[in-house]
N, C-alpha and C. Protein backbone atom coordinates (compact mmCIF):
# COMPACT_ATOMS: atom_id res chain seq x y z
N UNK A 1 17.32 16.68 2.64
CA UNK A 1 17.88 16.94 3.95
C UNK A 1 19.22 17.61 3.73
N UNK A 2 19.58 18.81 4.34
CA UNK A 2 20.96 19.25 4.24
C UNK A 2 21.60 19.65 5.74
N UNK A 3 22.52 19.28 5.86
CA UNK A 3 22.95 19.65 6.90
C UNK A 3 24.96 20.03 6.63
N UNK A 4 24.87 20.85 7.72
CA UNK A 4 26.13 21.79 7.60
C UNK A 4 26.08 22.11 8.94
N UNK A 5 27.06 21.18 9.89
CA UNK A 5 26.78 21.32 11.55
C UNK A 5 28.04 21.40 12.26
N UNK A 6 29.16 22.02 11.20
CA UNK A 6 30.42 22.14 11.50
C UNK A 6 31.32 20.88 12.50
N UNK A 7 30.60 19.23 11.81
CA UNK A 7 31.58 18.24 12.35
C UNK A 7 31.30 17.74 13.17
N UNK A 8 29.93 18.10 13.49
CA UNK A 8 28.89 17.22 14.31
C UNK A 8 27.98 15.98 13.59
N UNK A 9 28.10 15.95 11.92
CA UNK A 9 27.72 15.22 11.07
C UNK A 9 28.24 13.79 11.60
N UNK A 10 29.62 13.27 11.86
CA UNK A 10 30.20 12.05 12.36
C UNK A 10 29.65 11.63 13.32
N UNK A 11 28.90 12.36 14.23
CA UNK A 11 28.35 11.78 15.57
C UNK A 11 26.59 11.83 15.45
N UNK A 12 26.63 12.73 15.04
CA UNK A 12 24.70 12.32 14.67
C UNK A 12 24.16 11.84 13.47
N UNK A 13 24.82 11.07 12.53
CA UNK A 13 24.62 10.43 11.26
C UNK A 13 23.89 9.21 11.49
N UNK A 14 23.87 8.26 12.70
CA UNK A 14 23.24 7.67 12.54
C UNK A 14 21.45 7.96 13.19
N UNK A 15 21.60 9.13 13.55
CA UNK A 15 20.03 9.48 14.46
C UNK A 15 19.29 9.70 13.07
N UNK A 16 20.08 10.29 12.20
CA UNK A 16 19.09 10.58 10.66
C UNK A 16 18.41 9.73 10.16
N UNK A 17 18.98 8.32 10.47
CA UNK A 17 17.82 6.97 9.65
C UNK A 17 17.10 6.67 10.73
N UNK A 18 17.22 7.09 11.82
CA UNK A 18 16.34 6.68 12.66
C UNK A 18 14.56 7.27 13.04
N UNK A 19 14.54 8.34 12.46
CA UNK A 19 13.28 9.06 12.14
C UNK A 19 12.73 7.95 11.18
N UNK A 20 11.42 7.97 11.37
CA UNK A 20 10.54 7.98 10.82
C UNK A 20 10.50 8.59 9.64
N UNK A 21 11.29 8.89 8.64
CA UNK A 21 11.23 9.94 7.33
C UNK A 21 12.12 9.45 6.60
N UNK A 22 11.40 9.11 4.82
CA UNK A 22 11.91 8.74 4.03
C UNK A 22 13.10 9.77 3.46
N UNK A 23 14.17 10.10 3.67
CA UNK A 23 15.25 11.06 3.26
C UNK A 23 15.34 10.41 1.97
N UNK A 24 15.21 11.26 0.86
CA UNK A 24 15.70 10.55 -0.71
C UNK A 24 16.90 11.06 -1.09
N UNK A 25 17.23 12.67 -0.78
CA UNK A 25 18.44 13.15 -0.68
C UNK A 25 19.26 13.94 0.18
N UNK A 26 20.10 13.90 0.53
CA UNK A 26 21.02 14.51 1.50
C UNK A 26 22.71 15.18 0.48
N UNK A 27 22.20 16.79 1.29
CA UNK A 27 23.16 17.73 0.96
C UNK A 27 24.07 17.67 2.34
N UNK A 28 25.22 17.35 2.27
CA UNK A 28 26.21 17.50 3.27
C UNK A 28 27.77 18.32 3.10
N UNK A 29 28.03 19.25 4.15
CA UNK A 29 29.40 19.42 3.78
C UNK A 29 29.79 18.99 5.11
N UNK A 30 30.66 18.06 4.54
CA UNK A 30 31.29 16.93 5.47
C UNK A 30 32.83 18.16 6.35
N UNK A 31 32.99 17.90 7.45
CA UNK A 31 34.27 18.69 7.39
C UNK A 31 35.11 18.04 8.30
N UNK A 32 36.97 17.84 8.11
CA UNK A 32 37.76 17.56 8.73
C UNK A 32 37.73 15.61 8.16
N UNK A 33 37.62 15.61 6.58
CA UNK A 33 37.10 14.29 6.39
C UNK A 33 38.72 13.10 6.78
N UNK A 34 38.32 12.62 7.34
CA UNK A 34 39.52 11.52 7.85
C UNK A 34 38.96 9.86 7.52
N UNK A 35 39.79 8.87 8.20
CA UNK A 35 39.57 7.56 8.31
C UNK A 35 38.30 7.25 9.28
N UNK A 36 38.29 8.05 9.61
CA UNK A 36 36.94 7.53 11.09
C UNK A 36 35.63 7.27 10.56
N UNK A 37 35.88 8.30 9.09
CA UNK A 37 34.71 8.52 8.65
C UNK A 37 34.25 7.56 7.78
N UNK A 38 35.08 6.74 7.32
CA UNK A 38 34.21 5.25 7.17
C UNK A 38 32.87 4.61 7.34
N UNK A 39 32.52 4.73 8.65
CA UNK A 39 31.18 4.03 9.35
C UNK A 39 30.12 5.01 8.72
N UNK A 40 30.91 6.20 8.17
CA UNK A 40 29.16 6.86 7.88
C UNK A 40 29.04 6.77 6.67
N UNK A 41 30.24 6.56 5.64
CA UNK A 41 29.86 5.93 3.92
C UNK A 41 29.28 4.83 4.13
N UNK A 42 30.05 3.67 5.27
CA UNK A 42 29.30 2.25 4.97
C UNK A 42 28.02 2.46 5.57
N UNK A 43 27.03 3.18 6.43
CA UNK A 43 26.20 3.59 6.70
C UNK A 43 25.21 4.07 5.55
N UNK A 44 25.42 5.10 4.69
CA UNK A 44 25.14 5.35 3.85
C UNK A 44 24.80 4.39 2.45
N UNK A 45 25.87 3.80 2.33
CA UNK A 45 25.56 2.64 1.23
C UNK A 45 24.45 1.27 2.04
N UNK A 46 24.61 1.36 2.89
CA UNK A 46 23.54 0.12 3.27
C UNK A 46 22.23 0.84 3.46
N UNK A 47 22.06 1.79 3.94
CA UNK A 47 20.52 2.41 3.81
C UNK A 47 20.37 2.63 2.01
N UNK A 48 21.05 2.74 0.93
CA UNK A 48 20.53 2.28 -0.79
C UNK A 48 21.56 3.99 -0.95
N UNK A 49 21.98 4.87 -0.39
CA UNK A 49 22.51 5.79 -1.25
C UNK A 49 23.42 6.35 -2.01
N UNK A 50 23.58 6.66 -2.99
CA UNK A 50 24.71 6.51 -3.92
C UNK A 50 25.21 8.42 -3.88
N UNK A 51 26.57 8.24 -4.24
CA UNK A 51 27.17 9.96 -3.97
C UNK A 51 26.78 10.42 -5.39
N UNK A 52 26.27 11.46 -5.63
CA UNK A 52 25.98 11.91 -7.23
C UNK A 52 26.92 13.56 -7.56
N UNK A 53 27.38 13.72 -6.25
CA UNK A 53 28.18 15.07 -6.28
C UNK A 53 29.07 15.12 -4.87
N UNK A 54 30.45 15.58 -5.45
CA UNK A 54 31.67 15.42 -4.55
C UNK A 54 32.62 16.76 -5.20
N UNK A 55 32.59 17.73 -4.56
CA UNK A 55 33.44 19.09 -4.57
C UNK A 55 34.26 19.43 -3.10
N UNK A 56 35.42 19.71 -2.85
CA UNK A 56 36.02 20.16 -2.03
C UNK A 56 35.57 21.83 -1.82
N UNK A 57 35.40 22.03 -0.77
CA UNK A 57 34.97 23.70 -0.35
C UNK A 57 36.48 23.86 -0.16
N UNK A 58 37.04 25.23 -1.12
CA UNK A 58 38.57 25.61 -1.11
C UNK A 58 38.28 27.18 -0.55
N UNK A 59 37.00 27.21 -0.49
CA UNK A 59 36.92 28.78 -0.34
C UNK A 59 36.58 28.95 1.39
N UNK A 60 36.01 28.20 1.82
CA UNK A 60 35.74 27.98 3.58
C UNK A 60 36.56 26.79 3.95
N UNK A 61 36.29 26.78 5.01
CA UNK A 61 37.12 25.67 6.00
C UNK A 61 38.58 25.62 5.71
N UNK A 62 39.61 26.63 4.59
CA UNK A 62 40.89 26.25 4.49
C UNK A 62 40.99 24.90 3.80
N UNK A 63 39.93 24.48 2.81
CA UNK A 63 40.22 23.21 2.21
C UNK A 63 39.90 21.94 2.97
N UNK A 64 38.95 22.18 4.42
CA UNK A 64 39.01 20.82 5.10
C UNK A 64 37.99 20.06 4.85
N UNK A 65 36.83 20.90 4.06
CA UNK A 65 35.77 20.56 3.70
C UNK A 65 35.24 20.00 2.23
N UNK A 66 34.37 19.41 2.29
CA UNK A 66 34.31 18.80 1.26
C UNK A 66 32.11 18.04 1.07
N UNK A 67 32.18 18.83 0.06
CA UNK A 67 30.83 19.28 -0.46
C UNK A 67 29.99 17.64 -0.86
N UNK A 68 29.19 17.15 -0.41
CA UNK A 68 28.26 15.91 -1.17
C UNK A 68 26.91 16.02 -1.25
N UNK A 69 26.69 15.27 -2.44
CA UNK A 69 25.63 14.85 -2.85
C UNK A 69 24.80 13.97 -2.67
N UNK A 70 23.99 12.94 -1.64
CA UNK A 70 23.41 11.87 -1.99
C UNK A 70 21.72 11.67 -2.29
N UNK A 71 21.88 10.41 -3.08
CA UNK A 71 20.38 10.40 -3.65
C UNK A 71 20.32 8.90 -2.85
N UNK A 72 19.21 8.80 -2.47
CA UNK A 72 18.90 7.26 -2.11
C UNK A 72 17.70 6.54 -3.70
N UNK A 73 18.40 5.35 -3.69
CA UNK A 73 17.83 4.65 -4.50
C UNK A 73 17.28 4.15 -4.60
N UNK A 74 15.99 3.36 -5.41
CA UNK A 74 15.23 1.75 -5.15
C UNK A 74 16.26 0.83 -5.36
N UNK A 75 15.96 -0.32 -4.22
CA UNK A 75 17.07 -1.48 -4.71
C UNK A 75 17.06 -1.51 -6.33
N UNK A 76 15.55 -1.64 -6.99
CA UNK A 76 15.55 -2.08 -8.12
C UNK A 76 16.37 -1.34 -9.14
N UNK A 77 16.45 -0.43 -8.88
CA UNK A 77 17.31 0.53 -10.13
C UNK A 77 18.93 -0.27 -10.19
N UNK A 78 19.66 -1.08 -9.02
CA UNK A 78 21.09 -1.78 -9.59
C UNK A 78 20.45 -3.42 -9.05
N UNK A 79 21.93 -4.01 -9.43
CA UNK A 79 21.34 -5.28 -9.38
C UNK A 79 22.77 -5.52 -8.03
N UNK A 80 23.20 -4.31 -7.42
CA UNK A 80 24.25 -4.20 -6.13
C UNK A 80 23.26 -4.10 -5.48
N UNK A 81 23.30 -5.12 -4.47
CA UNK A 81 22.74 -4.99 -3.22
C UNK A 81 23.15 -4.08 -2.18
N UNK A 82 22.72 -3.49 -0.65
CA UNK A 82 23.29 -2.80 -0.31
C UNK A 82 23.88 -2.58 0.48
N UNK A 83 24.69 -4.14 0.60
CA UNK A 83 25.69 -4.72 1.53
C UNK A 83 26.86 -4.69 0.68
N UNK A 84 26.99 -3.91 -0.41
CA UNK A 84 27.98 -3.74 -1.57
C UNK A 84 28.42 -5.08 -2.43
N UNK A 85 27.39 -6.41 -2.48
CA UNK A 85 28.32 -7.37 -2.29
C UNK A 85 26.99 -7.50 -3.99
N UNK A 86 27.49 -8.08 -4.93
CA UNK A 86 26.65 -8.58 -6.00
C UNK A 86 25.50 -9.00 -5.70
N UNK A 87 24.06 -9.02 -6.02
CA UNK A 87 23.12 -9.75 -6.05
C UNK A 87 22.82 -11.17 -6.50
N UNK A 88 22.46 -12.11 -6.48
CA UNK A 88 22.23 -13.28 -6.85
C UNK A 88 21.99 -13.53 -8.12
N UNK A 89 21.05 -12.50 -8.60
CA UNK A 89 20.41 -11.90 -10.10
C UNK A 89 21.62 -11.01 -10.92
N UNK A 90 22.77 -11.04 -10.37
CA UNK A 90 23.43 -9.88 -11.16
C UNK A 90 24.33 -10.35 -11.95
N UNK A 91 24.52 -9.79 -13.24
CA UNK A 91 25.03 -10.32 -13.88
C UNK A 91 26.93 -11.18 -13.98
N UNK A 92 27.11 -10.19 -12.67
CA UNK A 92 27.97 -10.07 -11.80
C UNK A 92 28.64 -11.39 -11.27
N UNK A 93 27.40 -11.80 -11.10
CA UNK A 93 27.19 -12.88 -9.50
C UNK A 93 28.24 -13.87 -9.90
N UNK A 94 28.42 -13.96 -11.35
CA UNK A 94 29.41 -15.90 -11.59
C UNK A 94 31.00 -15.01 -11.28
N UNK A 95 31.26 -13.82 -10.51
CA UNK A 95 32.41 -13.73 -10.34
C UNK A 95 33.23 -14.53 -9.02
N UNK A 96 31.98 -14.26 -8.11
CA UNK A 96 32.58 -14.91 -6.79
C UNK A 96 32.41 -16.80 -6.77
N UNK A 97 31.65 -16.95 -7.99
CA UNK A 97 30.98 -18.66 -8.28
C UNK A 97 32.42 -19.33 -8.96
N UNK A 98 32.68 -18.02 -9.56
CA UNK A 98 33.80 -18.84 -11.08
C UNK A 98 34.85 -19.42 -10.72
N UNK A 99 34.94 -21.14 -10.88
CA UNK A 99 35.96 -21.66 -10.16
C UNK A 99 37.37 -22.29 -11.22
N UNK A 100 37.18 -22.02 -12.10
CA UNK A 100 37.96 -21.64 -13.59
C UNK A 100 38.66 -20.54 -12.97
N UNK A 101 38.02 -19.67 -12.48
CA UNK A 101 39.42 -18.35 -12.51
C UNK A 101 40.99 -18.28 -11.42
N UNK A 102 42.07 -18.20 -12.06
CA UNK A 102 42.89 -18.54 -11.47
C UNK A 102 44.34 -17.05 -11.60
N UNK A 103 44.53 -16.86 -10.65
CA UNK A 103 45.58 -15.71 -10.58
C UNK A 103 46.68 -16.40 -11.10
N UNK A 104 47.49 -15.36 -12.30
CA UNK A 104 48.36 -15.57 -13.24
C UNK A 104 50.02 -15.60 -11.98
């Protein structure tokens, strides 16, 4: 899926998971990237997709733009769930358990 909709991406990002269609990757040039734009990374990471390419466009938009990559994943390939939070199974997991650990 690629889209390049000059900043209409922030407002129709969530109609994209809403099809019926498995998207595995998405080409985006994001533009005018600010704080707002939050809801559509955490969007992104909870449907499984990870960024595999991140370039700033210096040659259009005057630098406002900024080039991505995403691949969507099987859960199984990490042991991060995709609420960003460790899995149960991960090797991870005795960080939030460990009651030994104590700030110096």
């Amino acid at each position: 899926f690629k889209i390049d909709c000059e900043g209409c991406e922030w407002k129709t990002f969530g109609d994209w998971f809403d099809a019926e269609v498995d998207i595995r990757q998405i080409l985006l040039e994001a533009h005018y990237v600010k704080k707002a734009t939050i809801p559509f990374f955490n969007k992104l990471q909870k449907e499984g997709y990870v960024t595999f390419h991140k370039e700033a466009n210096t040659m259009g938009c005057h630098g406002d733009c900024i080039e991505y990559g995403f691949l969507k994943l099987d859960p199984s390939f990490s042991n991060i769930s995709t609420n960003g939070i460790f899995s149960e199974n991960s090797p991870e997991s005795h960080f939030k358990k460990n009651e030994d650990f104590e700030l110096a």
